[in-house]
C-alpha atoms as a PDB file:
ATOM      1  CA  UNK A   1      52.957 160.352  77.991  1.00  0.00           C
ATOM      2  CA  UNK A   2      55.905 160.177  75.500  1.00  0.00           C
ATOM      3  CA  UNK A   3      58.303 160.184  78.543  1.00  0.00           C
ATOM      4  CA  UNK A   4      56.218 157.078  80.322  1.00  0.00           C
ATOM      5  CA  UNK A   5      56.312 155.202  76.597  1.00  0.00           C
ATOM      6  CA  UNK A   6      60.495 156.134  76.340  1.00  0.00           C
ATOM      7  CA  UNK A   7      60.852 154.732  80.011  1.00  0.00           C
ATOM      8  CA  UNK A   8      58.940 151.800  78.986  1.00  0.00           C
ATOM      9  CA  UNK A   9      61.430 150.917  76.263  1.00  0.00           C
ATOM     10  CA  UNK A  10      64.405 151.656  78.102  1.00  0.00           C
ATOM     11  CA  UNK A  11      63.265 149.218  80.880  1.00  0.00           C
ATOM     12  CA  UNK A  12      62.109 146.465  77.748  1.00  0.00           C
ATOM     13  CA  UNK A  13      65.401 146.740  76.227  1.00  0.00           C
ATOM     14  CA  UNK A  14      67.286 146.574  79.844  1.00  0.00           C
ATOM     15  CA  UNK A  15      65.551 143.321  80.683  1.00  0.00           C
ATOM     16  CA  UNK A  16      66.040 141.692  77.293  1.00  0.00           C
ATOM     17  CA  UNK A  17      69.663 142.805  77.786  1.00  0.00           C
ATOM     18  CA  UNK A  18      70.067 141.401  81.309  1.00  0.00           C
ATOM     19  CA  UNK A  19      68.514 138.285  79.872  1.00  0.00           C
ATOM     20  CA  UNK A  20      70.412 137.871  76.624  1.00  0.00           C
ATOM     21  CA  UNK A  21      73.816 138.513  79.389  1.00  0.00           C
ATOM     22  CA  UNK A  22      72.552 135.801  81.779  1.00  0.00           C
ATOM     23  CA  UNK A  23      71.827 133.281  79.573  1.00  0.00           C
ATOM     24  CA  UNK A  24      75.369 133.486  77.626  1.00  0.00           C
ATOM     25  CA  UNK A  25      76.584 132.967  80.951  1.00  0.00           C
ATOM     26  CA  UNK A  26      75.108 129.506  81.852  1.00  0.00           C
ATOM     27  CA  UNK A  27      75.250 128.864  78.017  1.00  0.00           C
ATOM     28  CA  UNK A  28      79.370 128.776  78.436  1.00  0.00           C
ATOM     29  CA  UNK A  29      80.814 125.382  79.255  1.00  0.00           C
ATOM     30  CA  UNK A  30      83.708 124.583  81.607  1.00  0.00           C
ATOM     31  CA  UNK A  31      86.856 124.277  79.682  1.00  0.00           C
ATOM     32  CA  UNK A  32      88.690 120.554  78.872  1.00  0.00           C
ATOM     33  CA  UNK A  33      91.256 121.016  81.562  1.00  0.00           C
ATOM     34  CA  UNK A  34      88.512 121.309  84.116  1.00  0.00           C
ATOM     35  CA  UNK A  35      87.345 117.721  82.840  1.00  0.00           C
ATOM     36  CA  UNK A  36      90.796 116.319  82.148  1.00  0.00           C
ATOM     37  CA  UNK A  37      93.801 118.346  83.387  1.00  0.00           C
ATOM     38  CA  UNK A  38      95.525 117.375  86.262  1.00  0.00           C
ATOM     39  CA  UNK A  39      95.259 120.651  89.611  1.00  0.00           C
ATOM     40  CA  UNK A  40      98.439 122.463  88.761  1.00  0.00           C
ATOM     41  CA  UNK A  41      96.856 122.640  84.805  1.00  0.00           C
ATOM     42  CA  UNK A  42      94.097 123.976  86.086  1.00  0.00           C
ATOM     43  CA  UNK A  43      95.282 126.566  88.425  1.00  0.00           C
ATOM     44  CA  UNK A  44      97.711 127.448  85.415  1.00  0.00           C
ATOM     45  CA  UNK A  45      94.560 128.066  83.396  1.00  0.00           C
ATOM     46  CA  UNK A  46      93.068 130.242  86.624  1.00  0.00           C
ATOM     47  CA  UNK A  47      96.430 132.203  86.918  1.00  0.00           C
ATOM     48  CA  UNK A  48      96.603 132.628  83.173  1.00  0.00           C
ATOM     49  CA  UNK A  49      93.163 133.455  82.137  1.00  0.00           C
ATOM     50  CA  UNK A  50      91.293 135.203  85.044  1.00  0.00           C
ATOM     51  CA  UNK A  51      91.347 138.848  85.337  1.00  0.00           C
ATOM     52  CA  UNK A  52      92.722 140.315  88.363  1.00  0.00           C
ATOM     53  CA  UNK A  53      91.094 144.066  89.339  1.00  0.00           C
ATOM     54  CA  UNK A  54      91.718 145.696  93.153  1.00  0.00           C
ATOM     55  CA  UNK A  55      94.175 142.994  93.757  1.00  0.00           C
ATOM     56  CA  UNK A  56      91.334 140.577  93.646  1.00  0.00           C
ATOM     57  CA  UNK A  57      91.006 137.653  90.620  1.00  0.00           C
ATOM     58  CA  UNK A  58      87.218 137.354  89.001  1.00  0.00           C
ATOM     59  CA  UNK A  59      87.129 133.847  88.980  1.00  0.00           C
ATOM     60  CA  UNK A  60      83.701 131.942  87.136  1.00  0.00           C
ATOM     61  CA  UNK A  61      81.598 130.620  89.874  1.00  0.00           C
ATOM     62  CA  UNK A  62      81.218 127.609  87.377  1.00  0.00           C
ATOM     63  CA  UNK A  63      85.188 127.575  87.782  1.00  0.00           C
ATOM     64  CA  UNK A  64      85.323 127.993  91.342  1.00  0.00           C
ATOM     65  CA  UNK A  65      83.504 124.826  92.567  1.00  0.00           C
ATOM     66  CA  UNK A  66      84.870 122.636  89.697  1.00  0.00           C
ATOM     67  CA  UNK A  67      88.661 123.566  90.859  1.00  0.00           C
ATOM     68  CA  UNK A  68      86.883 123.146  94.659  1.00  0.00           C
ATOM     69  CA  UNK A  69      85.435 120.011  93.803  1.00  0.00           C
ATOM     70  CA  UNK A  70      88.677 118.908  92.343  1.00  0.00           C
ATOM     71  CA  UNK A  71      90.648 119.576  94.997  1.00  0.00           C
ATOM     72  CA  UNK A  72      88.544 118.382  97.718  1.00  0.00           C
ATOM     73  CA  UNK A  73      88.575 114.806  95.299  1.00  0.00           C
ATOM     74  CA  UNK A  74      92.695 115.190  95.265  1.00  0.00           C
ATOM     75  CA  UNK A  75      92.907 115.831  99.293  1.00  0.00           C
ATOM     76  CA  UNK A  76      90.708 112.816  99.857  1.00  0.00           C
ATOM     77  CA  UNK A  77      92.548 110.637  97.761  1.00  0.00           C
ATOM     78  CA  UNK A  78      95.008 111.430  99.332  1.00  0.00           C
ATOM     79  CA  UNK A  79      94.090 110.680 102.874  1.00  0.00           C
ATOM     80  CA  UNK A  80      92.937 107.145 101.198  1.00  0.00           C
ATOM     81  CA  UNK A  81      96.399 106.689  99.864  1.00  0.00           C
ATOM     82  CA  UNK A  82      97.923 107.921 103.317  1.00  0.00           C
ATOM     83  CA  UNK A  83      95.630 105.397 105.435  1.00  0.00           C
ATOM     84  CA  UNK A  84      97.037 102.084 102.763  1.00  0.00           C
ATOM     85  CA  UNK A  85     100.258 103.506 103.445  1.00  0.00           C
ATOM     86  CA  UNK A  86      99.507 103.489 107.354  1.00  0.00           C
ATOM     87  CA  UNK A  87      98.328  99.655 107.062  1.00  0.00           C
ATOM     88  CA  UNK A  88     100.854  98.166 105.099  1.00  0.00           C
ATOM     89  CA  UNK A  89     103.462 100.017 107.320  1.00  0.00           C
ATOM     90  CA  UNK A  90     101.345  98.615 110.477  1.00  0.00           C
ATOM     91  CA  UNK A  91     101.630  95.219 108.730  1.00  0.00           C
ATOM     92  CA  UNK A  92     105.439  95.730 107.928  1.00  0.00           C
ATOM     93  CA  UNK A  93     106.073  96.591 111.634  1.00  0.00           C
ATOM     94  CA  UNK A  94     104.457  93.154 112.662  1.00  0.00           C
ATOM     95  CA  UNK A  95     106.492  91.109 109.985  1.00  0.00           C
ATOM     96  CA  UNK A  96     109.103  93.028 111.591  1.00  0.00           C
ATOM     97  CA  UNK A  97     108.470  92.148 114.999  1.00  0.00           C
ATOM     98  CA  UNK A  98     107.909  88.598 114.285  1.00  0.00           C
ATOM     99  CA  UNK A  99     111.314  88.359 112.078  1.00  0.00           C
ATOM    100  CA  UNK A 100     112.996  89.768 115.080  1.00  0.00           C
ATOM    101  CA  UNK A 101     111.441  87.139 117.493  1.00  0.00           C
ATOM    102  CA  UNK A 102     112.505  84.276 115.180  1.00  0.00           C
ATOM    103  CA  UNK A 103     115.836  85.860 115.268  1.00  0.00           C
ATOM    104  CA  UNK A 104     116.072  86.065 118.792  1.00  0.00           C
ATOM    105  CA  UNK A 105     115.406  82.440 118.936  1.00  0.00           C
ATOM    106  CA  UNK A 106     117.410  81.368 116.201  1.00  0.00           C
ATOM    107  CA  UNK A 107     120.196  82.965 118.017  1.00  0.00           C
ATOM    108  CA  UNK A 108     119.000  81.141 121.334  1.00  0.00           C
ATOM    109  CA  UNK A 109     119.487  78.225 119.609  1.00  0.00           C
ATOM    110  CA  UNK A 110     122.523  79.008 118.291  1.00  0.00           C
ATOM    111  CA  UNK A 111     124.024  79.400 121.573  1.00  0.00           C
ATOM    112  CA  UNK A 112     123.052  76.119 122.908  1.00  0.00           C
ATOM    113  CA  UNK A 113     124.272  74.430 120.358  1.00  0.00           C
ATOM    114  CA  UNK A 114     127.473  76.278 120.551  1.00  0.00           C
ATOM    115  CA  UNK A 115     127.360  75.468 124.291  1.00  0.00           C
ATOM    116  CA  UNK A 116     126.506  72.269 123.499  1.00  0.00           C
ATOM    117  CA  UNK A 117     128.939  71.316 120.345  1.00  0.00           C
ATOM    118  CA  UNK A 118     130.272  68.271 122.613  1.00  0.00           C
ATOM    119  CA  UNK A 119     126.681  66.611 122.298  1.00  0.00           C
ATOM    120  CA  UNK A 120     124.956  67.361 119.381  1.00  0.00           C
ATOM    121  CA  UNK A 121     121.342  65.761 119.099  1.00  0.00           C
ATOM    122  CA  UNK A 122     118.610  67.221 116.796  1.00  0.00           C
ATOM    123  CA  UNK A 123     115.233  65.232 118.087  1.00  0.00           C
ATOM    124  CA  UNK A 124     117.213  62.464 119.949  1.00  0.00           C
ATOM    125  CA  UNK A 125     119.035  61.762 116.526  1.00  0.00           C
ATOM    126  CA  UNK A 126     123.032  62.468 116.724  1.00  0.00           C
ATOM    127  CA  UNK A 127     124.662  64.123 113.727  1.00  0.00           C
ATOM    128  CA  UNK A 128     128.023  65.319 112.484  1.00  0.00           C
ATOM    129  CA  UNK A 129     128.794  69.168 114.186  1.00  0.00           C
ATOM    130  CA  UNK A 130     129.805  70.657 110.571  1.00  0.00           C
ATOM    131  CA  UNK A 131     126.257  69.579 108.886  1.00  0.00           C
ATOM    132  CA  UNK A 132     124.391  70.568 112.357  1.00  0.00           C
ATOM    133  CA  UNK A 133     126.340  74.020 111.941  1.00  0.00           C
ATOM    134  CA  UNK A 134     125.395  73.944 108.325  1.00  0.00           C
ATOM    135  CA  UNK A 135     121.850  73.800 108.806  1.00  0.00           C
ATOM    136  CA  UNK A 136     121.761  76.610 111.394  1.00  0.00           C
ATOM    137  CA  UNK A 137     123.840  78.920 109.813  1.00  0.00           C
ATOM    138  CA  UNK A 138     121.416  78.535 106.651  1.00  0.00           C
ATOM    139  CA  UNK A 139     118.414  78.861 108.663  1.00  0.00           C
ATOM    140  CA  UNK A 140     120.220  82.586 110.531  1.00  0.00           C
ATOM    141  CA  UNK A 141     121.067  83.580 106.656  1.00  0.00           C
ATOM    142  CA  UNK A 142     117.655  82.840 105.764  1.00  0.00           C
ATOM    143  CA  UNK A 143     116.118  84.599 108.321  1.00  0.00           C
ATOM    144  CA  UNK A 144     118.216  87.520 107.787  1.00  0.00           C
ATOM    145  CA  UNK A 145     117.928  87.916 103.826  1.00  0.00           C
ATOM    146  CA  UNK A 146     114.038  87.919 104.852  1.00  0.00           C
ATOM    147  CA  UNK A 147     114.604  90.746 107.267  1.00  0.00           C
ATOM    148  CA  UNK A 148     116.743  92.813 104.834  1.00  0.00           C
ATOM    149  CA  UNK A 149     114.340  92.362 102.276  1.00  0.00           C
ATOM    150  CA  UNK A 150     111.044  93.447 104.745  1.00  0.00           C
ATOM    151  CA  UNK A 151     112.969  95.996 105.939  1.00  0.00           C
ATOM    152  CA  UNK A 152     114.036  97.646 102.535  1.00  0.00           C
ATOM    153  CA  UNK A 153     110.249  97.512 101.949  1.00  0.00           C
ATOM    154  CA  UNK A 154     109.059  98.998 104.914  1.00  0.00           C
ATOM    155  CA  UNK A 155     111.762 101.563 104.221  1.00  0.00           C
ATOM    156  CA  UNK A 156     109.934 102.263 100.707  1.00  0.00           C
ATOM    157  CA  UNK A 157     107.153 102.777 102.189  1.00  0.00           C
ATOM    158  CA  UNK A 158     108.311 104.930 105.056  1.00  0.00           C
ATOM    159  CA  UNK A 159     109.518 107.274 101.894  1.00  0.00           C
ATOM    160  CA  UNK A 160     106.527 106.994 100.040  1.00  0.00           C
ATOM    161  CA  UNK A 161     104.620 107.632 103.202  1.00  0.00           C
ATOM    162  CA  UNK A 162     106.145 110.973 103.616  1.00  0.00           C
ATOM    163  CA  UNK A 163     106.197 111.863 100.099  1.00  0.00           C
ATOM    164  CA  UNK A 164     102.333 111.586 100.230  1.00  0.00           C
ATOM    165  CA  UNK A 165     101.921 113.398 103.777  1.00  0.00           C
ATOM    166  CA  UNK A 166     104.414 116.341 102.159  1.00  0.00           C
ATOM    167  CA  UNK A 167     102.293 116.915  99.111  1.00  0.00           C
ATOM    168  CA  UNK A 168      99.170 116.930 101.028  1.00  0.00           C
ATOM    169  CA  UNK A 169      99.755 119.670 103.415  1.00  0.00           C
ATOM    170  CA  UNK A 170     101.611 121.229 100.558  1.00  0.00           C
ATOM    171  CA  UNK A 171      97.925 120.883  98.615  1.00  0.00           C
ATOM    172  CA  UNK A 172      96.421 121.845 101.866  1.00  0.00           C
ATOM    173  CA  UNK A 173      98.452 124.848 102.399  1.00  0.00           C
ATOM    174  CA  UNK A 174      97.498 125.831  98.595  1.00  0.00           C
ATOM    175  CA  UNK A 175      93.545 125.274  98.961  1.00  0.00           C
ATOM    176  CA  UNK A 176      93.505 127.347 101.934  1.00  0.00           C
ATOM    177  CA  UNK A 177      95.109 129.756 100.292  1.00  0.00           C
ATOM    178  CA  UNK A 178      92.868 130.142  98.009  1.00  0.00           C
ATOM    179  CA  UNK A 179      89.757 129.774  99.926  1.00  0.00           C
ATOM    180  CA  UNK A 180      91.178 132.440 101.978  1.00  0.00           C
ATOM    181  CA  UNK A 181      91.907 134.819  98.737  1.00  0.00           C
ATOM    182  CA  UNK A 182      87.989 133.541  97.408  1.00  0.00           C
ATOM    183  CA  UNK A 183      86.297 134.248 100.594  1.00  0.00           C
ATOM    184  CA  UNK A 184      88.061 137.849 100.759  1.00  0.00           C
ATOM    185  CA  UNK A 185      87.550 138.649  96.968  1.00  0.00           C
ATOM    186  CA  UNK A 186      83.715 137.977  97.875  1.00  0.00           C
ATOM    187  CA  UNK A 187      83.322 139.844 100.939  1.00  0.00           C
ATOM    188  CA  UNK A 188      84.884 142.610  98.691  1.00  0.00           C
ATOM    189  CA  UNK A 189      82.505 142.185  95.954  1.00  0.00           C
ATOM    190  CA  UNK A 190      79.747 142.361  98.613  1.00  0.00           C
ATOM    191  CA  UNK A 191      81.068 145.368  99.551  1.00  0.00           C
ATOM    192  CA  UNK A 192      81.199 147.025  96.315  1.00  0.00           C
ATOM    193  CA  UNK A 193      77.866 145.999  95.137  1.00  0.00           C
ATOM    194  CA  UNK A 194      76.451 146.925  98.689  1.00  0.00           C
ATOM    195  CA  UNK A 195      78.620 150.940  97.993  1.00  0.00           C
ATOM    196  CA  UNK A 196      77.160 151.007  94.783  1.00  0.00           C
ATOM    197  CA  UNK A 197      73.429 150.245  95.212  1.00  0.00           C
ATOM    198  CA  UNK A 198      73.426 153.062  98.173  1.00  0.00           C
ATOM    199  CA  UNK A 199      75.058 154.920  95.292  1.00  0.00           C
ATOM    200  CA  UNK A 200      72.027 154.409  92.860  1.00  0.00           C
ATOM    201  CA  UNK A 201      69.716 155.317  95.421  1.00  0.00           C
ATOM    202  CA  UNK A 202      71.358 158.278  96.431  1.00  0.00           C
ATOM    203  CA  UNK A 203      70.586 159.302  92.673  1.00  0.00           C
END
């Protein structure tokens, strides 16, 4: 009888234990640079404050899918910012195309009026060869100060454009990575909790 009442209390005391431990869990809070800090922060904070035993880091599952959640936020942002960059460099390319084709026919004209410097006429109306020259030469220069300037911005965003697609695989390449190293630390954990129930049952 005095056994049964000290089994009893062992198993009272366990569960208020075991309850005290699991509410002190979901009673902690996620720190600030979970809320606030910017990925590399918070991986910092991972590297720097998680405990690593068997090779394996004991990450917070509270942690876990706030850095997940984070991440997954940062890679689609960036495929957002990567598809603006895609239209505006679309839109470049036609600005492009059409600068070119009012090049190519400023040029055409050019030539006829070269070939035709005897005879100048601009809609039936004669004028002086040095102003007619004048005027097309300022129209070319026009033009192609407008093309410079398009194409030093589609150049921009050519760089930006693979400055973006860089630091996404880059943050690709890290996520998997650490999926990888979360989904094997898990499986191990499995393992280990599997190894020691058989062990308590053995007993």
């Amino acid at each position: 009888m005095r056994a049964i009442q000290k089994l009893s209390f062992i198993a009272v005391i366990s569960m208020v234990t075991l309850l005290w431990s699991h509410q002190s869990v979901i009673s902690q809070t996620l720190p600030e640079v979970f809320e606030e800090g910017i990925l590399e922060e918070q991986y910092s904070y991972l590297h720097d404050r998680t405990n690593i035993y068997n090779n394996f880091r004991a990450i917070r599952e509270d942690m876990f899918q706030r850095i997940r959640r984070n991440s997954l936020d940062s890679l689609n942002r960036a495929k957002r910012e990567i598809g603006s960059l895609k239209m505006q460099e679309t839109r470049l390319m036609e600005k492009m195309d059409s600068l070119e084709n009012a090049m190519t026919i400023a040029k055409s004209e050019r030539d006829q009026a070269i070939r035709d410097r005897d005879s100048l006429f601009l809609f039936g109306i004669g004028m002086n060869k040095t102003f007619y020259n004048l005027l097309l030469w300022s129209i070319i220069g026009g033009l192609a100060a407008l093309m410079v300037i398009v194409f030093l911005m589609f150049k921009r965003a050519s760089v930006v454009s693979y400055k973006t697609k860089t630091e996404f695989k880059e943050l690709r390449q890290e996520y998997e990575e650490y999926r990888k190293t979360s989904r094997e630390r898990f499986e191990q954990q499995s393992i280990d909790h599997f190894n020691e129930i058989k062990r308590l049952k053995g007993l």
